[in-house]
PDB file of N, CA and C in Angstrom:
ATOM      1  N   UNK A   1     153.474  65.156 118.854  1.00  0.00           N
ATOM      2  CA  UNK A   1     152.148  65.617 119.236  1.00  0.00           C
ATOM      3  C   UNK A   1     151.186  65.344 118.110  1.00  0.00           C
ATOM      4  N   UNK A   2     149.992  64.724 118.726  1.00  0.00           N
ATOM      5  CA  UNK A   2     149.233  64.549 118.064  1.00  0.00           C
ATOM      6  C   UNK A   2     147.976  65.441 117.444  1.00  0.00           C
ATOM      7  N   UNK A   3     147.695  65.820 116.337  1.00  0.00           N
ATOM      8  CA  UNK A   3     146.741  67.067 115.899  1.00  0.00           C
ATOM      9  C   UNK A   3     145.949  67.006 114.664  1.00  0.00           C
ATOM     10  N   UNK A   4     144.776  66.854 114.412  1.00  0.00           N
ATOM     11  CA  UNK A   4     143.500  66.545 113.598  1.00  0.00           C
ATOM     12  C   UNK A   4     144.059  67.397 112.685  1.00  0.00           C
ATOM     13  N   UNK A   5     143.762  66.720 111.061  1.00  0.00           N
ATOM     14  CA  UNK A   5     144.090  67.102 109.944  1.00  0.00           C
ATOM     15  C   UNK A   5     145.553  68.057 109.577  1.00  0.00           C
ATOM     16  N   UNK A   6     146.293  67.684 110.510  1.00  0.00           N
ATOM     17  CA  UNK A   6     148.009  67.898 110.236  1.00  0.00           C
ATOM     18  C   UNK A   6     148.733  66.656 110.232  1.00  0.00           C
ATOM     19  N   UNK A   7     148.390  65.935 110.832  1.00  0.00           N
ATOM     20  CA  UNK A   7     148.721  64.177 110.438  1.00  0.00           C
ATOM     21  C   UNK A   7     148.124  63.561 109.256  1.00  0.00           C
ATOM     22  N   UNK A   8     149.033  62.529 108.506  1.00  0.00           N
ATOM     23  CA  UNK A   8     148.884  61.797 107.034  1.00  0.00           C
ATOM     24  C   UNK A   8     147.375  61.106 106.736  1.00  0.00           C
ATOM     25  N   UNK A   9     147.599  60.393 108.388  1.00  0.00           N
ATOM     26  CA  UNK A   9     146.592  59.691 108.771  1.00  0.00           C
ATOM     27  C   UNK A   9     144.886  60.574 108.565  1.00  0.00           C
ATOM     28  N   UNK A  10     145.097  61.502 108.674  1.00  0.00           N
ATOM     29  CA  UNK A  10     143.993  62.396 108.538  1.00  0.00           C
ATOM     30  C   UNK A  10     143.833  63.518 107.841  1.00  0.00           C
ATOM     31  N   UNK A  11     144.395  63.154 106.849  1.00  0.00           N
ATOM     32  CA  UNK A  11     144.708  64.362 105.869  1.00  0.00           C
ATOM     33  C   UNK A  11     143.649  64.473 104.734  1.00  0.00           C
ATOM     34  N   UNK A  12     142.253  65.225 104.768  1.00  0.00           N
ATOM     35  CA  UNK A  12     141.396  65.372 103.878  1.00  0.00           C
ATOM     36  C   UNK A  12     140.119  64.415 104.446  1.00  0.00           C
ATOM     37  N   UNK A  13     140.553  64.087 105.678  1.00  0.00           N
ATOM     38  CA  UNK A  13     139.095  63.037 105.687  1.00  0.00           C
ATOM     39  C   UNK A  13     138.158  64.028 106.305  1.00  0.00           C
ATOM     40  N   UNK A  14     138.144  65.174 106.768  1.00  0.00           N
ATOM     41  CA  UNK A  14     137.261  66.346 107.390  1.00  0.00           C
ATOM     42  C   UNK A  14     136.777  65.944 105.773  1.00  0.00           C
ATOM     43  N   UNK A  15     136.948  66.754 104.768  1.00  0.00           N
ATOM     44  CA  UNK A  15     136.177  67.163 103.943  1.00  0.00           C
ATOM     45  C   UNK A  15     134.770  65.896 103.092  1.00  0.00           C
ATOM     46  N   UNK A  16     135.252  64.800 103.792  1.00  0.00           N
ATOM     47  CA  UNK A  16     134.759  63.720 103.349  1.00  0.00           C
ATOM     48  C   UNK A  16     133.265  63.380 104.637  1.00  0.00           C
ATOM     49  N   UNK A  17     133.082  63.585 105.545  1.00  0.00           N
ATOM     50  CA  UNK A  17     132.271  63.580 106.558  1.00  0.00           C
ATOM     51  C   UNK A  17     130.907  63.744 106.631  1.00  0.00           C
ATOM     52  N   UNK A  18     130.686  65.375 106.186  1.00  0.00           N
ATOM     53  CA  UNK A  18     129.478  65.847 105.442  1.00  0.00           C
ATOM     54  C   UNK A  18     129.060  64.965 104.615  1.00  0.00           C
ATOM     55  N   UNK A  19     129.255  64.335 103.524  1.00  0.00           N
ATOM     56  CA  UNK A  19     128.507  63.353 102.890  1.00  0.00           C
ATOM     57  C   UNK A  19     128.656  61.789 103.269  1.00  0.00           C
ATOM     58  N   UNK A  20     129.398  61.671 104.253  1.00  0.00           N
ATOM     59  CA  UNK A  20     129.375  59.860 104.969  1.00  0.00           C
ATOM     60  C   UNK A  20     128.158  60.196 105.533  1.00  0.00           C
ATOM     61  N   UNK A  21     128.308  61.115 106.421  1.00  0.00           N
ATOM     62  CA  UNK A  21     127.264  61.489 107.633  1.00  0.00           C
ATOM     63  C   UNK A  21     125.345  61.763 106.806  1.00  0.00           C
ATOM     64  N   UNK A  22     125.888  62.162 105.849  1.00  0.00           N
ATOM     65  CA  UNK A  22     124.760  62.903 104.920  1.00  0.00           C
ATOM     66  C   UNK A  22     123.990  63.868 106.076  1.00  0.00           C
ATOM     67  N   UNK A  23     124.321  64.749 105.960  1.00  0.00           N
ATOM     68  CA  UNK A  23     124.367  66.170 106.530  1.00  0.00           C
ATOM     69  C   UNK A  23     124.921  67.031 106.205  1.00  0.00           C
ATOM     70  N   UNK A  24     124.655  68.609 106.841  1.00  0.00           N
ATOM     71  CA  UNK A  24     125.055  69.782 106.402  1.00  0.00           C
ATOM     72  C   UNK A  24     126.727  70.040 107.124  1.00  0.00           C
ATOM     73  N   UNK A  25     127.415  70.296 106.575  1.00  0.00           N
ATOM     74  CA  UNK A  25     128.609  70.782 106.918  1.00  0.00           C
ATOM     75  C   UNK A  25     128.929  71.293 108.178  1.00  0.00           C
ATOM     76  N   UNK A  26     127.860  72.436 108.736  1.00  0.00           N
ATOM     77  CA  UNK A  26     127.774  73.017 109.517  1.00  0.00           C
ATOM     78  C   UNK A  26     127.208  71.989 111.052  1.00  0.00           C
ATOM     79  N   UNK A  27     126.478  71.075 110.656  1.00  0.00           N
ATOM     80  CA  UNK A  27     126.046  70.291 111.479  1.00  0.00           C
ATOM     81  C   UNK A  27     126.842  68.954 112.417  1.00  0.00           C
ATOM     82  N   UNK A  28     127.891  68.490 111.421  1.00  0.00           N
ATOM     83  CA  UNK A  28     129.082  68.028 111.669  1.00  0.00           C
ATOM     84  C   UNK A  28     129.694  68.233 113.213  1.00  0.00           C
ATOM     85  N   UNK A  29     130.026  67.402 114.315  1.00  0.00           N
ATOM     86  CA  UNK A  29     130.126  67.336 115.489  1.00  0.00           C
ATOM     87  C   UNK A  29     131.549  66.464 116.035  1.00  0.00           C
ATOM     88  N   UNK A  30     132.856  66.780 116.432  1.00  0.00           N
ATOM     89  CA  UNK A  30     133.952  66.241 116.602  1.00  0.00           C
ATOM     90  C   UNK A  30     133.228  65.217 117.883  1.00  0.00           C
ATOM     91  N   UNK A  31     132.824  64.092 118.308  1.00  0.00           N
ATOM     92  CA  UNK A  31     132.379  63.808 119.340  1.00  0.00           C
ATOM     93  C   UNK A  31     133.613  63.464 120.207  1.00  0.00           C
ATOM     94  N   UNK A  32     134.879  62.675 120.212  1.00  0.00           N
ATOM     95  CA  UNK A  32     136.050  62.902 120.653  1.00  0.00           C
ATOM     96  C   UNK A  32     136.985  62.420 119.551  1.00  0.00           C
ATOM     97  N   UNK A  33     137.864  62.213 120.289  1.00  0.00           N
ATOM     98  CA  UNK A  33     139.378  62.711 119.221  1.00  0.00           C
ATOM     99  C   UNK A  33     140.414  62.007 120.773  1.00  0.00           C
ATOM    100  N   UNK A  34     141.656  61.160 119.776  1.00  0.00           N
ATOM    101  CA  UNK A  34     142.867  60.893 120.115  1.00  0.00           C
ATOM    102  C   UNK A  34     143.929  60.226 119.266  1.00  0.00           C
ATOM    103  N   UNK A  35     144.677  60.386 119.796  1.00  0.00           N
ATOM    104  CA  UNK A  35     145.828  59.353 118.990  1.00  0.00           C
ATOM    105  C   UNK A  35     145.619  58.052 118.186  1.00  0.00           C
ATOM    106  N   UNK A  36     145.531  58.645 116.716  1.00  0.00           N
ATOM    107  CA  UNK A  36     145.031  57.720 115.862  1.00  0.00           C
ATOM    108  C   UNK A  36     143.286  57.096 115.501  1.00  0.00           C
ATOM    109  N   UNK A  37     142.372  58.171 116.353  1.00  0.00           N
ATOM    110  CA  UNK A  37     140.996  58.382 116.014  1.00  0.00           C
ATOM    111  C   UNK A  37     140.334  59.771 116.291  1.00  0.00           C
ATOM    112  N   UNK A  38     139.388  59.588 115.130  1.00  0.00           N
ATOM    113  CA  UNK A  38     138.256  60.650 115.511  1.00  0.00           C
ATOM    114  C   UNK A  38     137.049  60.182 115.259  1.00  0.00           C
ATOM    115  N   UNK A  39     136.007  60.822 116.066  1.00  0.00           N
ATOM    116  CA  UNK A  39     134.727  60.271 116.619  1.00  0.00           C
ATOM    117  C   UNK A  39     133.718  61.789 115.837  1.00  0.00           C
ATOM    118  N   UNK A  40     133.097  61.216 114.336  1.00  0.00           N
ATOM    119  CA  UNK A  40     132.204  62.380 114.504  1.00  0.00           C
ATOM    120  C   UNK A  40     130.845  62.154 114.262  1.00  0.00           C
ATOM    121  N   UNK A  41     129.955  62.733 114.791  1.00  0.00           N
ATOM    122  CA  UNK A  41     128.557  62.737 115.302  1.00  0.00           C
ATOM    123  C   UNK A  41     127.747  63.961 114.556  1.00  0.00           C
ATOM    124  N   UNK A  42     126.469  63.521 113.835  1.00  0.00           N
ATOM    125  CA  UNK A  42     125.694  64.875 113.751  1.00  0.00           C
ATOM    126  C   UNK A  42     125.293  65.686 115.133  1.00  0.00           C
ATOM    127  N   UNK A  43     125.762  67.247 114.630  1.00  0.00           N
ATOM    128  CA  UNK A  43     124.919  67.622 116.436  1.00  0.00           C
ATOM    129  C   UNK A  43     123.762  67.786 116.507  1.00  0.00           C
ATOM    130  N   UNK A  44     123.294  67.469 117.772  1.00  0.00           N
ATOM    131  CA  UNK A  44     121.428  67.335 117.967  1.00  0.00           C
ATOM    132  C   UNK A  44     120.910  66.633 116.946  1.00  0.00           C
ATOM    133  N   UNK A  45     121.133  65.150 117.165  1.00  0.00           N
ATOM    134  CA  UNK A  45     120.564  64.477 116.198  1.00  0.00           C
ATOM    135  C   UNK A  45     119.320  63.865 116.846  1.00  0.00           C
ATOM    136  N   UNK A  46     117.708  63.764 116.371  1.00  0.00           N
ATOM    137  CA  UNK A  46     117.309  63.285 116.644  1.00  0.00           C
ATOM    138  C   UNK A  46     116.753  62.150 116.380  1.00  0.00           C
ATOM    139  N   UNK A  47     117.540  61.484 115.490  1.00  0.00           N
ATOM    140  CA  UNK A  47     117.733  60.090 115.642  1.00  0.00           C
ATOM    141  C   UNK A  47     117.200  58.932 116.367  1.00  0.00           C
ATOM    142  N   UNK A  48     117.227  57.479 115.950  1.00  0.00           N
ATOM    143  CA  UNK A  48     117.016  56.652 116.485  1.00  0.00           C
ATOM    144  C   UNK A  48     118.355  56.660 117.541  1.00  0.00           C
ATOM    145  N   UNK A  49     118.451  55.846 118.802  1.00  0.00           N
ATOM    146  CA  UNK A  49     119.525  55.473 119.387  1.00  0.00           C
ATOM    147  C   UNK A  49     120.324  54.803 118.750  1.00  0.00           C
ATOM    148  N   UNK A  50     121.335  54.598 118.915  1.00  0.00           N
ATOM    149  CA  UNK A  50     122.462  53.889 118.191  1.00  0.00           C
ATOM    150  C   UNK A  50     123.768  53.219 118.928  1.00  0.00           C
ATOM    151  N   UNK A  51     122.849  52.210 119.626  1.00  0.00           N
ATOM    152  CA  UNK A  51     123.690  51.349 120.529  1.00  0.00           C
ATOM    153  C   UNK A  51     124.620  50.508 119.784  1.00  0.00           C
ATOM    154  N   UNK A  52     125.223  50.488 118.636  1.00  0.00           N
ATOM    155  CA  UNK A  52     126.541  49.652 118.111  1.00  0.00           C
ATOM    156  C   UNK A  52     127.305  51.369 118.023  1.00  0.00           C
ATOM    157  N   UNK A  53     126.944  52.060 118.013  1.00  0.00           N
ATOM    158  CA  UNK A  53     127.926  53.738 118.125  1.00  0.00           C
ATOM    159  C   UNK A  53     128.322  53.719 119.713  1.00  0.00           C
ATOM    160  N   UNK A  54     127.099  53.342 120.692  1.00  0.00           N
ATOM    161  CA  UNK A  54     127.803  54.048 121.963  1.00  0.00           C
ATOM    162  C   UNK A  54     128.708  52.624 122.068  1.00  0.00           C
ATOM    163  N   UNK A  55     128.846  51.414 121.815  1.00  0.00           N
ATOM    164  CA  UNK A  55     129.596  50.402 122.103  1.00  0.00           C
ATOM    165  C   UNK A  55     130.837  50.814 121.768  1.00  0.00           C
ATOM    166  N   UNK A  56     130.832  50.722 120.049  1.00  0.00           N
ATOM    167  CA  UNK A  56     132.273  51.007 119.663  1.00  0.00           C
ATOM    168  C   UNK A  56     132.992  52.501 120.000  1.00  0.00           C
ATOM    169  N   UNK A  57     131.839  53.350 120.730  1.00  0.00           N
ATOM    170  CA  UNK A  57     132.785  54.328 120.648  1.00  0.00           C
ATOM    171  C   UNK A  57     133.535  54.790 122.369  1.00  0.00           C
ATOM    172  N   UNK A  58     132.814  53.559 123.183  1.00  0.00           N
ATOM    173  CA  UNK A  58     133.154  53.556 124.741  1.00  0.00           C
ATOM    174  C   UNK A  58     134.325  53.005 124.538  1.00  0.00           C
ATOM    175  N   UNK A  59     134.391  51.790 123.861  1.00  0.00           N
ATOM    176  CA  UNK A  59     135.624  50.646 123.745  1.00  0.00           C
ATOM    177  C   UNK A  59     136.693  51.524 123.066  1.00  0.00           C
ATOM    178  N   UNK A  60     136.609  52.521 122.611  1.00  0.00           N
ATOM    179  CA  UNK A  60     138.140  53.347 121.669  1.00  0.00           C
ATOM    180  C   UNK A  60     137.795  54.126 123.053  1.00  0.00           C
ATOM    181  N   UNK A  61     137.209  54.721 123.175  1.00  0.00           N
ATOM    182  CA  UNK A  61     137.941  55.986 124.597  1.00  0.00           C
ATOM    183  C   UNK A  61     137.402  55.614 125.812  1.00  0.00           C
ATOM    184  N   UNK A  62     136.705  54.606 126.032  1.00  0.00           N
ATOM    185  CA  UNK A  62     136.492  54.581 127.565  1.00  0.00           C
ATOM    186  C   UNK A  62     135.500  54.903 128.650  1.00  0.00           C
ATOM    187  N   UNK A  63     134.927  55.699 127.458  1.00  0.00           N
ATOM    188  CA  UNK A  63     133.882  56.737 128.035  1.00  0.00           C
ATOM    189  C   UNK A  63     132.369  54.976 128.339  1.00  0.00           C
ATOM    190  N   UNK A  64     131.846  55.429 129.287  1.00  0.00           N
ATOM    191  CA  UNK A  64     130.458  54.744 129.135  1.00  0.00           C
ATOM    192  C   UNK A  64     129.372  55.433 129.146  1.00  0.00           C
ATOM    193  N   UNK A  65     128.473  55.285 128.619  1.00  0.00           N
ATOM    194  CA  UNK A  65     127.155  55.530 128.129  1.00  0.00           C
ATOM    195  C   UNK A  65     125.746  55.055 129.228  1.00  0.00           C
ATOM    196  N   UNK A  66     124.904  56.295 129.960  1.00  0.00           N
ATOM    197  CA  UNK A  66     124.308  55.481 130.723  1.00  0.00           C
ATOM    198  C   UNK A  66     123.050  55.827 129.812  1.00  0.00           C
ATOM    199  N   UNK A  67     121.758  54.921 129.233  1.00  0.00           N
ATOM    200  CA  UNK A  67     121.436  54.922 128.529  1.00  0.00           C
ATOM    201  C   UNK A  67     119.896  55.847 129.644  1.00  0.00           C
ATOM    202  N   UNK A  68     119.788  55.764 130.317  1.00  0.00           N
ATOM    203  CA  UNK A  68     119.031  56.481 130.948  1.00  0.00           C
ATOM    204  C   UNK A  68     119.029  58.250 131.049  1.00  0.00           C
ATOM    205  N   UNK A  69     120.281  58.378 130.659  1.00  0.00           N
ATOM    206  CA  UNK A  69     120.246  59.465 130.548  1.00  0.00           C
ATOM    207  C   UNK A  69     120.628  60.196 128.988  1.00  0.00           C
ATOM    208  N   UNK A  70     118.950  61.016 128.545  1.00  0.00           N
ATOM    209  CA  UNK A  70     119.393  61.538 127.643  1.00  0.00           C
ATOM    210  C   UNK A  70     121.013  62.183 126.581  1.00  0.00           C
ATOM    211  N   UNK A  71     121.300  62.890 127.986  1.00  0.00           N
ATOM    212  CA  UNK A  71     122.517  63.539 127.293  1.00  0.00           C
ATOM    213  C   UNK A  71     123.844  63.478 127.211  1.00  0.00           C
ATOM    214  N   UNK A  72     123.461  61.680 127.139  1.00  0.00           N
ATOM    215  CA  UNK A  72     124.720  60.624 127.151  1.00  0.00           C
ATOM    216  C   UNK A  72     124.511  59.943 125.758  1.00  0.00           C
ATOM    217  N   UNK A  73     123.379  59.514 125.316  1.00  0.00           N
ATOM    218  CA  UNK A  73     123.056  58.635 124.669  1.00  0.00           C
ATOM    219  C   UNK A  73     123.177  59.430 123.095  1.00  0.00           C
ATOM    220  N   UNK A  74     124.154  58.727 122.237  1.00  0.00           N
ATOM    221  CA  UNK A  74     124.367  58.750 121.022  1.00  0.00           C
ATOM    222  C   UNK A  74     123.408  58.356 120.281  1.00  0.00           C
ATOM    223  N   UNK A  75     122.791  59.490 118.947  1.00  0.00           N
ATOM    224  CA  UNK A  75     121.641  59.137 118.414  1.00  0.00           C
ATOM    225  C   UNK A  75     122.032  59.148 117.071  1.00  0.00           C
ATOM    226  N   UNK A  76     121.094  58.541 115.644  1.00  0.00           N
ATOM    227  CA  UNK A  76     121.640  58.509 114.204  1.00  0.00           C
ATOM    228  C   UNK A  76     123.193  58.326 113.935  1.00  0.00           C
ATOM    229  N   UNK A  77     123.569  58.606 112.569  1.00  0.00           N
ATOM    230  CA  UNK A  77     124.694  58.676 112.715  1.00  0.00           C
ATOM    231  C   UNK A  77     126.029  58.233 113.157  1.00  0.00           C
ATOM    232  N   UNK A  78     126.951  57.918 113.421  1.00  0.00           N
ATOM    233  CA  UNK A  78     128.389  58.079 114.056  1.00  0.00           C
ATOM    234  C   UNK A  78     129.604  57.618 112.916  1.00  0.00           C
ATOM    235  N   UNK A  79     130.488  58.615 112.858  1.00  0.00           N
ATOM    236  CA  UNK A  79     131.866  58.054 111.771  1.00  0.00           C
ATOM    237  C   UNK A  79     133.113  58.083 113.248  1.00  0.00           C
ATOM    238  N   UNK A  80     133.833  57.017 112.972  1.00  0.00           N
ATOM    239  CA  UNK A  80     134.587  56.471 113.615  1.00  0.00           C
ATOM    240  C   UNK A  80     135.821  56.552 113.019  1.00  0.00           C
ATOM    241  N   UNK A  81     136.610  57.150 112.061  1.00  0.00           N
ATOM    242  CA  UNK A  81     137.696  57.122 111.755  1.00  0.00           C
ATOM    243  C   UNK A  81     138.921  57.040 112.098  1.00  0.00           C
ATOM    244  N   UNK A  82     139.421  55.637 111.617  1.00  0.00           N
ATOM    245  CA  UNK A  82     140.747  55.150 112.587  1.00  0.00           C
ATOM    246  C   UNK A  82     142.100  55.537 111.322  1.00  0.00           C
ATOM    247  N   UNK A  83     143.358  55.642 111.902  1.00  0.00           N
ATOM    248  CA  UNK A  83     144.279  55.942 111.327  1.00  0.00           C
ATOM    249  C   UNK A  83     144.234  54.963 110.200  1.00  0.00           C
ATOM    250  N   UNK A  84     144.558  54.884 109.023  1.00  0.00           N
ATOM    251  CA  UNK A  84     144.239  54.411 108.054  1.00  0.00           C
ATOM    252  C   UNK A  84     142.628  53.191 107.525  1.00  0.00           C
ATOM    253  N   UNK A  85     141.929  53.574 108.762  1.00  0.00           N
ATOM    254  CA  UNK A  85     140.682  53.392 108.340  1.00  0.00           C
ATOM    255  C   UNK A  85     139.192  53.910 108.702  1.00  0.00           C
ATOM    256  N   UNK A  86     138.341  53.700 107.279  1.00  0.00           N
ATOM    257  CA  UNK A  86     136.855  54.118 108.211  1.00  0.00           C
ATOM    258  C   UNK A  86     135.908  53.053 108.873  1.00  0.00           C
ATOM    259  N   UNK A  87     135.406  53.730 109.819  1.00  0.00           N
ATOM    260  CA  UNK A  87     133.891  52.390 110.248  1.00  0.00           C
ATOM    261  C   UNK A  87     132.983  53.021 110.367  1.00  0.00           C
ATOM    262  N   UNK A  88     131.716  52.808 110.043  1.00  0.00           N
ATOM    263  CA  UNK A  88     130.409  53.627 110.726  1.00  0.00           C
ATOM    264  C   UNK A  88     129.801  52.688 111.193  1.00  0.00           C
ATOM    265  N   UNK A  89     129.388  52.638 112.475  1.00  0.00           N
ATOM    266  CA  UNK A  89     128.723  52.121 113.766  1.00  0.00           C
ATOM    267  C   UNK A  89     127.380  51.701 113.051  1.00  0.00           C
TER     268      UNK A  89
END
């Protein structure tokens, strides 16, 4: 079973986020999570859009993005952390 920051793969990268993201700790947003990734997002960002975030982050889970609708559309921000690596969108 797979479980955020009890695996090797993810061991200490929470504490590293807050300053990739450059944001407050508290602001920090799991956007999804699976086997061998996590997806995190500032919450309520009001941001520019960030169409290389909703790409890469449909293509790891699947999800699609209808850009018409606000409360789909990924804004500022996105850390993408794959089992032994990082990307930001």
């Amino acid at each position: 079973m797979w479980t955020p920051g009890l695996t090797p793969e993810f061991q200490g990268a929470a504490d590293l986020v807050p300053g990739l993201l450059r944001c407050s700790p508290k602001l920090v947003d799991v956007l999804a999570n699976g086997p061998g990734y996590i997806v995190y997002s500032v919450f309520d960002c009001e941001d520019e859009i960030n169409p290389a975030a909703m790409e890469v982050v449909g293509k790891l889970t699947g999800q699609s993005f209808d850009i018409e609708n606000e409360d789909e559309i990924l804004r500022g921000p996105v850390l993408v952390v794959l089992a032994g690596h990082t990307q930001t969108p």
